[in-house]
N, C-alpha and C. Protein backbone atom coordinates (compact mmCIF):
# COMPACT_ATOMS: atom_id res chain seq x y z
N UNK A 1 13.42 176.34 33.46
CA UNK A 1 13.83 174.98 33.73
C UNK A 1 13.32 174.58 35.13
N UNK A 2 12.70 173.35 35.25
CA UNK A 2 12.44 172.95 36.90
C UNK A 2 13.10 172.63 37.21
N UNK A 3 12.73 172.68 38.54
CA UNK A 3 14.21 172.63 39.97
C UNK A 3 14.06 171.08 40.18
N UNK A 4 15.47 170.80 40.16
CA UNK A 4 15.52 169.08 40.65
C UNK A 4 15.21 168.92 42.16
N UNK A 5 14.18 167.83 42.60
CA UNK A 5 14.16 167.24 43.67
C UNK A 5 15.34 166.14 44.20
N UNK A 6 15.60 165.92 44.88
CA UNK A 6 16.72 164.68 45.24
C UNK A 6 16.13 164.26 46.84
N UNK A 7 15.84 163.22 46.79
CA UNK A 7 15.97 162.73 48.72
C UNK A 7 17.27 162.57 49.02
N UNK A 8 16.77 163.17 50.40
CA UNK A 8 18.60 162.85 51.04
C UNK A 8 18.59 161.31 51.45
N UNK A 9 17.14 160.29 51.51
CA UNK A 9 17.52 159.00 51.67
C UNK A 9 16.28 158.55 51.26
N UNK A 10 16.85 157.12 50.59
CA UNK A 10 15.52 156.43 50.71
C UNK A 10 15.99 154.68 50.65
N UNK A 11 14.71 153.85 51.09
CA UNK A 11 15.05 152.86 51.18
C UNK A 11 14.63 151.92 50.34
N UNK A 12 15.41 150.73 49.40
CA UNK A 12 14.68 149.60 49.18
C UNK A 12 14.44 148.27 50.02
N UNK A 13 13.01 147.65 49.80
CA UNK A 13 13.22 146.51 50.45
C UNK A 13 13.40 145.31 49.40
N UNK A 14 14.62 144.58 49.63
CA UNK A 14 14.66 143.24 48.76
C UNK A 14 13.77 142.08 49.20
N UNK A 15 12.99 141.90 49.17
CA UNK A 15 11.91 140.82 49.77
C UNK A 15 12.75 139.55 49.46
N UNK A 16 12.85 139.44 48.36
CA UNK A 16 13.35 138.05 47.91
C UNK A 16 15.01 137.61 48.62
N UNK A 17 15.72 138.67 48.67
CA UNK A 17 17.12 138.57 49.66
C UNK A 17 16.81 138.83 51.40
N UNK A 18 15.66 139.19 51.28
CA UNK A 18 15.80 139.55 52.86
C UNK A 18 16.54 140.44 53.42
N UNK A 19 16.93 141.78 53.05
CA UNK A 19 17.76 142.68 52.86
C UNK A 19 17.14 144.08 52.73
N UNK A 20 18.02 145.16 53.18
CA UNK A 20 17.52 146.37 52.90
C UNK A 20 18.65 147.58 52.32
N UNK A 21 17.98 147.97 51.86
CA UNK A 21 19.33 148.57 50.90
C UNK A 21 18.51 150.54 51.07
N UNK A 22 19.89 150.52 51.76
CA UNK A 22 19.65 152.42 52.29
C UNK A 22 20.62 153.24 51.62
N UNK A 23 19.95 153.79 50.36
CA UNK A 23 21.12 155.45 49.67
C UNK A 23 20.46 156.46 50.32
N UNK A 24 22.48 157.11 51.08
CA UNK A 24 22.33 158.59 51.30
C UNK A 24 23.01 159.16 50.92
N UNK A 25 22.87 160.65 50.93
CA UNK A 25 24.03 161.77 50.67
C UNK A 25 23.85 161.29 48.82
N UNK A 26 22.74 161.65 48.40
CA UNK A 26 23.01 162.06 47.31
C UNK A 26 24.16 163.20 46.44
N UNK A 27 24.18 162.47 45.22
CA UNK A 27 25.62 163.13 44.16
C UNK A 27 24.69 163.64 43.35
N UNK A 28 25.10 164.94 43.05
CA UNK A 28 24.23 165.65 42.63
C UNK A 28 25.05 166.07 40.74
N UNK A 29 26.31 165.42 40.86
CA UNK A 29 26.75 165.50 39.61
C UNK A 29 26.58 164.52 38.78
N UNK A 30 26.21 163.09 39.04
CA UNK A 30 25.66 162.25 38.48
C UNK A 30 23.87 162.02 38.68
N UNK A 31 23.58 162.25 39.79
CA UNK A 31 22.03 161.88 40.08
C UNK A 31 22.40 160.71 41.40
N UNK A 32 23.17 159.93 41.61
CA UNK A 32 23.28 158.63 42.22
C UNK A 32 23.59 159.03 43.71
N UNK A 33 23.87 158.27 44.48
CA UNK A 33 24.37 158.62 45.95
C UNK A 33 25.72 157.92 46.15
N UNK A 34 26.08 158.65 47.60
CA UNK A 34 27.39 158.40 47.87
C UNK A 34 27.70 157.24 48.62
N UNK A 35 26.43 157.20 49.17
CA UNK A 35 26.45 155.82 50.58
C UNK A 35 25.53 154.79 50.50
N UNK A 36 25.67 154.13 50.00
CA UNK A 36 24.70 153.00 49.54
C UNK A 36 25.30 151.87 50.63
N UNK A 37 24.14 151.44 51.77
CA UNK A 37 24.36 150.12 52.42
C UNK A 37 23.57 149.25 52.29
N UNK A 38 23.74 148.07 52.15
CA UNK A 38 22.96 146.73 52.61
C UNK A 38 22.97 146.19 54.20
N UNK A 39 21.57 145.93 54.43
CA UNK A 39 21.62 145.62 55.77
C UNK A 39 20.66 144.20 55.97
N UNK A 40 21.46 143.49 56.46
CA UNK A 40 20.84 141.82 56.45
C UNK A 40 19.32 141.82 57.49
N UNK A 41 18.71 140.77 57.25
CA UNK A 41 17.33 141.10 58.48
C UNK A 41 17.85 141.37 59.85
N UNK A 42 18.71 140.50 59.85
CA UNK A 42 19.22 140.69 61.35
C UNK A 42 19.59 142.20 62.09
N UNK A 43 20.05 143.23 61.38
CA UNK A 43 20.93 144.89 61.19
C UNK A 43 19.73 145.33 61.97
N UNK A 44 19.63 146.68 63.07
CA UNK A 44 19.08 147.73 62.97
C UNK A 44 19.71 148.45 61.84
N UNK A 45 18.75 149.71 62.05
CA UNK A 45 18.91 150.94 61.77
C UNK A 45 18.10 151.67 61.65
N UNK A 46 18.74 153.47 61.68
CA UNK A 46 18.14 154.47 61.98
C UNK A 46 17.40 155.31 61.10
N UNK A 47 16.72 155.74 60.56
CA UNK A 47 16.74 156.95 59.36
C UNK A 47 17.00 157.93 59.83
N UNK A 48 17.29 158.98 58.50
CA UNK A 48 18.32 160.24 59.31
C UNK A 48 17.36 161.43 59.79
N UNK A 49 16.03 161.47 59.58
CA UNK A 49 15.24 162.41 59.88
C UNK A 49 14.73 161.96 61.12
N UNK A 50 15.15 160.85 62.15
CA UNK A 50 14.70 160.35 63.20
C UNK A 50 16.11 159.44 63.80
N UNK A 51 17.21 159.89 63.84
CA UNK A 51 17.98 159.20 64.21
C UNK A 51 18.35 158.77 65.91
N UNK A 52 16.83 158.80 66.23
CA UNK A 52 16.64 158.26 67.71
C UNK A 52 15.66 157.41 67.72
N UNK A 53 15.42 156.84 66.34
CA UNK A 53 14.58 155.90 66.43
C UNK A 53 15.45 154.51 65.84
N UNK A 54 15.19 153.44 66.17
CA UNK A 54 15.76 152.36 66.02
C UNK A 54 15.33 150.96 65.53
N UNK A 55 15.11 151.05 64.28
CA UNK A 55 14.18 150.07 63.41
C UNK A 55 14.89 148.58 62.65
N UNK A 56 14.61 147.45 63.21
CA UNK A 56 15.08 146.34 62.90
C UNK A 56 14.27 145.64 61.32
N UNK A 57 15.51 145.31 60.50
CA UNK A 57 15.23 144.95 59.31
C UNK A 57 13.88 144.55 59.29
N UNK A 58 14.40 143.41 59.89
CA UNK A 58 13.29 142.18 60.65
C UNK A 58 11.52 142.22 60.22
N UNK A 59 10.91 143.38 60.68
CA UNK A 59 9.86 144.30 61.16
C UNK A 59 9.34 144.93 59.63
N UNK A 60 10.42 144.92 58.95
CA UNK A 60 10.22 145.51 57.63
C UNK A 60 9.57 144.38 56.62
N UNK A 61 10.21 143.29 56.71
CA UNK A 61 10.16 142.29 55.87
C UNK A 61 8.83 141.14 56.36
N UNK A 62 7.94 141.01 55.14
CA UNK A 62 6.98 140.10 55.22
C UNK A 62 7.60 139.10 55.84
């Protein structure tokens, strides 16, 4: 049987809401995650493999 992959995060960008939507801490008994946020253009935030870096929605979005 192959071994399941899971990211511990990943991000969508909603172009059309202007929004960013970050799952972490994957659930490994359903497949889904535990921490799902929305973050308006206006929000920083960090990713967790660089959490000294400091990235504004903003920057993301066409």
């Amino acid at each position: 049987m192959p071994q399941k992959w899971t990211a511990q995060e990943y991000w969508i960008i909603a172009i059309e809401k202007r929004e960013l939507i970050v799952h972490r801490e994957p659930n490994t008994t359903d497949g889904g995650y535990v921490d799902v946020k929305t973050y308006a253009e206006t929000d920083i935030v960090s990713p967790l493999a660089r959490p000294d870096v400091s990235i504004h929605v903003t920057d993301l979005l066409p």
